[in-house]
Protein backbone atom coordinates (compact mmCIF):
# COMPACT_ATOMS: atom_id res chain seq x y z
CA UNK A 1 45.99 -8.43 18.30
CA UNK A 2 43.55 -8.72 21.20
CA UNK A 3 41.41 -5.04 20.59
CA UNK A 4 39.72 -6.02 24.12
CA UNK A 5 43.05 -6.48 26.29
CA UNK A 6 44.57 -3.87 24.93
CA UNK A 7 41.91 -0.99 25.64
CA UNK A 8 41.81 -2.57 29.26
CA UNK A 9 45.49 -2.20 29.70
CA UNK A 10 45.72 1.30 28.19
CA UNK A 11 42.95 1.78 30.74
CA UNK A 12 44.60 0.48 33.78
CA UNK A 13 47.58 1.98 32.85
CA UNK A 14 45.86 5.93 32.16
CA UNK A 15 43.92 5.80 35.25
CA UNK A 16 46.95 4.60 37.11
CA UNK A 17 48.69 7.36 36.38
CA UNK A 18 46.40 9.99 37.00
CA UNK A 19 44.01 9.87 34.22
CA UNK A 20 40.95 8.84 36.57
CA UNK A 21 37.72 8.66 34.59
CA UNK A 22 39.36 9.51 31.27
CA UNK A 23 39.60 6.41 29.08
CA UNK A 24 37.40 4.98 26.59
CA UNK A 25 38.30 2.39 24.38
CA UNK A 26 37.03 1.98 20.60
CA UNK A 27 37.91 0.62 17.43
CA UNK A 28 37.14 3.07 14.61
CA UNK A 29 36.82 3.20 10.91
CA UNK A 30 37.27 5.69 8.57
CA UNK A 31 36.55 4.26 5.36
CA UNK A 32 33.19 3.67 5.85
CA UNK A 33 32.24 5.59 8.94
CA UNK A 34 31.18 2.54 10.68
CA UNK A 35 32.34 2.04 14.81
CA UNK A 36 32.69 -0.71 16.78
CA UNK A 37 32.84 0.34 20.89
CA UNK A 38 34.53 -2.26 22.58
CA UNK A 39 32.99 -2.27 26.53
CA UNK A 40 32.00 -4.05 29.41
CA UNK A 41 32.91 -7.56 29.91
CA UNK A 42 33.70 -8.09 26.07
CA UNK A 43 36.99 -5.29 27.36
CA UNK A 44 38.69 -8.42 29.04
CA UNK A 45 37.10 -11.49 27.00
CA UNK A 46 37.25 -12.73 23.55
CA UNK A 47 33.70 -13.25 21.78
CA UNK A 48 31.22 -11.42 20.18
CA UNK A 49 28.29 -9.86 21.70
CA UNK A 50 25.14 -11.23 22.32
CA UNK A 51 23.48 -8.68 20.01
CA UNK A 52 19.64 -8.05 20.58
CA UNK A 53 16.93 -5.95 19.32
CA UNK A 54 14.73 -6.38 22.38
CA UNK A 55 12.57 -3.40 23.40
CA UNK A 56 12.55 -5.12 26.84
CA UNK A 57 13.52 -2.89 29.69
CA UNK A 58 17.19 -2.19 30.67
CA UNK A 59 17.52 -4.49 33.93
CA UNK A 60 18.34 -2.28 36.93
CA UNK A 61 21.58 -4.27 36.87
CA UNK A 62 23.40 -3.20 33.65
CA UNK A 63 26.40 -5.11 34.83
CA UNK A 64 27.46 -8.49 35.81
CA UNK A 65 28.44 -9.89 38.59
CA UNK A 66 31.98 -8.71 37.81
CA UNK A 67 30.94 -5.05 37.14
CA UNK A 68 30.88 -4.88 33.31
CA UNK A 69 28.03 -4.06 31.04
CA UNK A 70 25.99 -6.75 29.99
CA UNK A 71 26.03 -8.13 26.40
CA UNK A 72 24.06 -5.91 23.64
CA UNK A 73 24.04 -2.75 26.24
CA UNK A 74 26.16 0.48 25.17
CA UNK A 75 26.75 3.64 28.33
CA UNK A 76 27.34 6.90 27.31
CA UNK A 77 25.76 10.54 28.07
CA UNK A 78 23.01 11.72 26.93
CA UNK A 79 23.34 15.30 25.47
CA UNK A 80 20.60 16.01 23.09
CA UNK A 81 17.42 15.45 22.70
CA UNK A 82 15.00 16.43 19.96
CA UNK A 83 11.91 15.82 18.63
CA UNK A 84 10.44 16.48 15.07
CA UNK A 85 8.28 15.21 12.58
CA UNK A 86 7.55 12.64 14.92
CA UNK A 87 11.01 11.45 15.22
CA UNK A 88 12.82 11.57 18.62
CA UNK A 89 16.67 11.80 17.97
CA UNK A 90 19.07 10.90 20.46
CA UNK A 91 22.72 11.96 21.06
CA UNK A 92 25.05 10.10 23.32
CA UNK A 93 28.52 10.47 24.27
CA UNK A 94 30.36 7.26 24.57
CA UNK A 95 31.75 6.34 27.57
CA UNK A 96 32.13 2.92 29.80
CA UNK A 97 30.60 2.00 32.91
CA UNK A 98 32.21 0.01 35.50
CA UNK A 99 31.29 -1.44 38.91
CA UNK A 100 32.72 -3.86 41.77
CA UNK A 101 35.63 -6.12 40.76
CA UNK A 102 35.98 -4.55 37.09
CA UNK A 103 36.18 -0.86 38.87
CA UNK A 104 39.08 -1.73 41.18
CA UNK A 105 40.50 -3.89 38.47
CA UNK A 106 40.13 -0.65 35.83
CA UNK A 107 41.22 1.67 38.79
CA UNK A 108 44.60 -0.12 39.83
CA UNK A 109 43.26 -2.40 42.10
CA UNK A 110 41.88 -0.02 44.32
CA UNK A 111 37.61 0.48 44.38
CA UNK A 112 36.54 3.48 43.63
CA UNK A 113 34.23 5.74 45.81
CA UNK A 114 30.96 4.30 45.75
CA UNK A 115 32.14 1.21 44.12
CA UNK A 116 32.15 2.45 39.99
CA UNK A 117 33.98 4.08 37.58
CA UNK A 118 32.92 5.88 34.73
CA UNK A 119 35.61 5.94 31.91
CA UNK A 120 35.86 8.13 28.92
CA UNK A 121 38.45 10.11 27.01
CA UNK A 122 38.51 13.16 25.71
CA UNK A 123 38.27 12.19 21.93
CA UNK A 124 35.13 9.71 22.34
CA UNK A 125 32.33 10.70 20.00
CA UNK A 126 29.35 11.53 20.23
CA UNK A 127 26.72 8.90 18.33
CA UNK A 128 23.16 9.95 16.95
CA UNK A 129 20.29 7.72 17.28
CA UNK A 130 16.66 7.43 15.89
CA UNK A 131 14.38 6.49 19.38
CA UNK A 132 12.03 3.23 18.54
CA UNK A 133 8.59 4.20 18.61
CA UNK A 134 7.92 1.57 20.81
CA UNK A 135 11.51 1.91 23.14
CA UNK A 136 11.43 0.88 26.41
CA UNK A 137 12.15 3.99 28.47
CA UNK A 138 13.37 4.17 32.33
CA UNK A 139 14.07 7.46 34.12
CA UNK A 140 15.39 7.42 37.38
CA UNK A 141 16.49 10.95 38.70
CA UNK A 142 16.89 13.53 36.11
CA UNK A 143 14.53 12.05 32.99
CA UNK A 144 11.13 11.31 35.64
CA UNK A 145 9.13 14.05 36.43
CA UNK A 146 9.97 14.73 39.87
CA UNK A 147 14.19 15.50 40.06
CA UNK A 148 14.39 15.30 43.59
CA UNK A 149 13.44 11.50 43.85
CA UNK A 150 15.44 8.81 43.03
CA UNK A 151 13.34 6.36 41.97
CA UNK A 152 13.67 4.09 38.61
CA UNK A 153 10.52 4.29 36.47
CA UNK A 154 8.63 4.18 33.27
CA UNK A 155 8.36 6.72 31.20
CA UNK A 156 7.20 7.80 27.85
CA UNK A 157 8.52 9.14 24.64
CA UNK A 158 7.27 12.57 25.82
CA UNK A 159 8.64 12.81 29.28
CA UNK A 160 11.86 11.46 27.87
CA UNK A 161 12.03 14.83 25.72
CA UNK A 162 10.30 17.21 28.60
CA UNK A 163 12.88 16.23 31.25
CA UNK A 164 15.75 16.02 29.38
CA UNK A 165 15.11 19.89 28.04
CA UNK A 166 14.77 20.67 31.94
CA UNK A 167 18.02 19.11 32.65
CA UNK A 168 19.73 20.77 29.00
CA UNK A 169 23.05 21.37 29.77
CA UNK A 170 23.90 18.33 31.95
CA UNK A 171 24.77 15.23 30.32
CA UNK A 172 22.79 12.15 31.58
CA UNK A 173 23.89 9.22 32.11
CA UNK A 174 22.10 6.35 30.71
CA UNK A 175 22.24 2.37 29.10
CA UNK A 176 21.24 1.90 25.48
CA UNK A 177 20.19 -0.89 23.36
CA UNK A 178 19.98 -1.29 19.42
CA UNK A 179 19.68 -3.75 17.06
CA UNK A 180 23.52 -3.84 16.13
CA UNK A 181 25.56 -2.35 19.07
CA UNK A 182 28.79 -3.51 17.06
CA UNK A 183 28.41 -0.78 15.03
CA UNK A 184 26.34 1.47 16.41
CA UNK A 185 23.35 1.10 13.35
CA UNK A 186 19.88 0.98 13.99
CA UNK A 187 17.14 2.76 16.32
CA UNK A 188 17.08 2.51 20.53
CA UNK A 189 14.83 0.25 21.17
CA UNK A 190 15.69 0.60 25.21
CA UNK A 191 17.33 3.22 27.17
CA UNK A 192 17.40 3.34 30.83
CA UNK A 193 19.17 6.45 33.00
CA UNK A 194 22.36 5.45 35.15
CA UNK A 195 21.98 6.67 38.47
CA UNK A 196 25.09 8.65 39.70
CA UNK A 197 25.36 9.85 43.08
């Protein structure tokens, strides 16, 4: 059975009938509490992902040039943030990201408003990560310093926990990378914020 085509259909088919934003589609495990997230292009194609355990930066373009997330990148929400004992622990609540073609494709054929969809459902889990010391870390409106710009930028370890505890509450959206995105093992080596208008 085709995981990938099938999450995209049960997609199509929940957003066509009202479900809009609500879908996520995963693979779980329960005998040894490992997870594989199926997403982006690898929804609609067969292959395995071009895993990486770059601490390059996100690219501004997360997506392809059909609208689905580029190989090795996971979206989600943030929700938590925490430092202590020098660790930085991330939370993130899966979701998918989808722009252009793959939105209207995801959304019935019709694009959504501004051109993306975020899909989740209302069982996806919520996955902890270790941050890598040495992560690659881009804020663009809610993690930088300065909320009321939109503007995508570097920023450290520290404003990564700072802004976050001034946005607590609100779930940001954002692009993560680690070393096995299969199955979610491994610290963040990169995590850039999605802008949402």
């Amino acid at each position: 059975m085709n995981v990938r085509r099938v999450a995209l259909s049960l997609a199509v088919v929940a957003i066509s009938a009202g479900v809009f934003g609500v879908v996520g589609s995963q693979v779980r495990s329960d005998g040894d509490g490992q997870a594989k997230v199926v997403s982006g292009a690898e929804a609609v194609s067969a292959g395995p992902a071009d895993v990486t355990s770059s601490y390059d930066e996100i690219p501004e373009e997360a997506v392809d040039e059909d609208g689905y997330a580029l190989p090795g990148l996971e979206f989600g929400f943030l929700t938590k943030v925490s430092q202590k004992d020098g660790k930085v622990r991330l939370t993130v609540q899966e979701a998918e990201f989808y722009s252009g073609k793959a939105a209207a494709t995801i959304n019935g054929g019709v694009v959504p408003p501004n051109s993306y969809l975020i899909a989740e459902n209302d069982t996806s889990t919520e996955a902890q990560y270790v941050l890598a010391e040495d992560a690659s870390l881009i804020g663009i409106n809610m993690l930088i310093d300065d909320p009321s710009v939109v503007e995508r930028q570097s920023i450290t370890r520290e404003q990564l926990v700072e802004n976050f505890r001034r946005a607590e509450g609100q779930r940001v959206p954002v692009w993560v990378r680690h070393p096995d995105p299969a199955f979610e093992d491994g610290p963040v080596t990169a995590l850039a914020e999605q802008y949402v208008p």
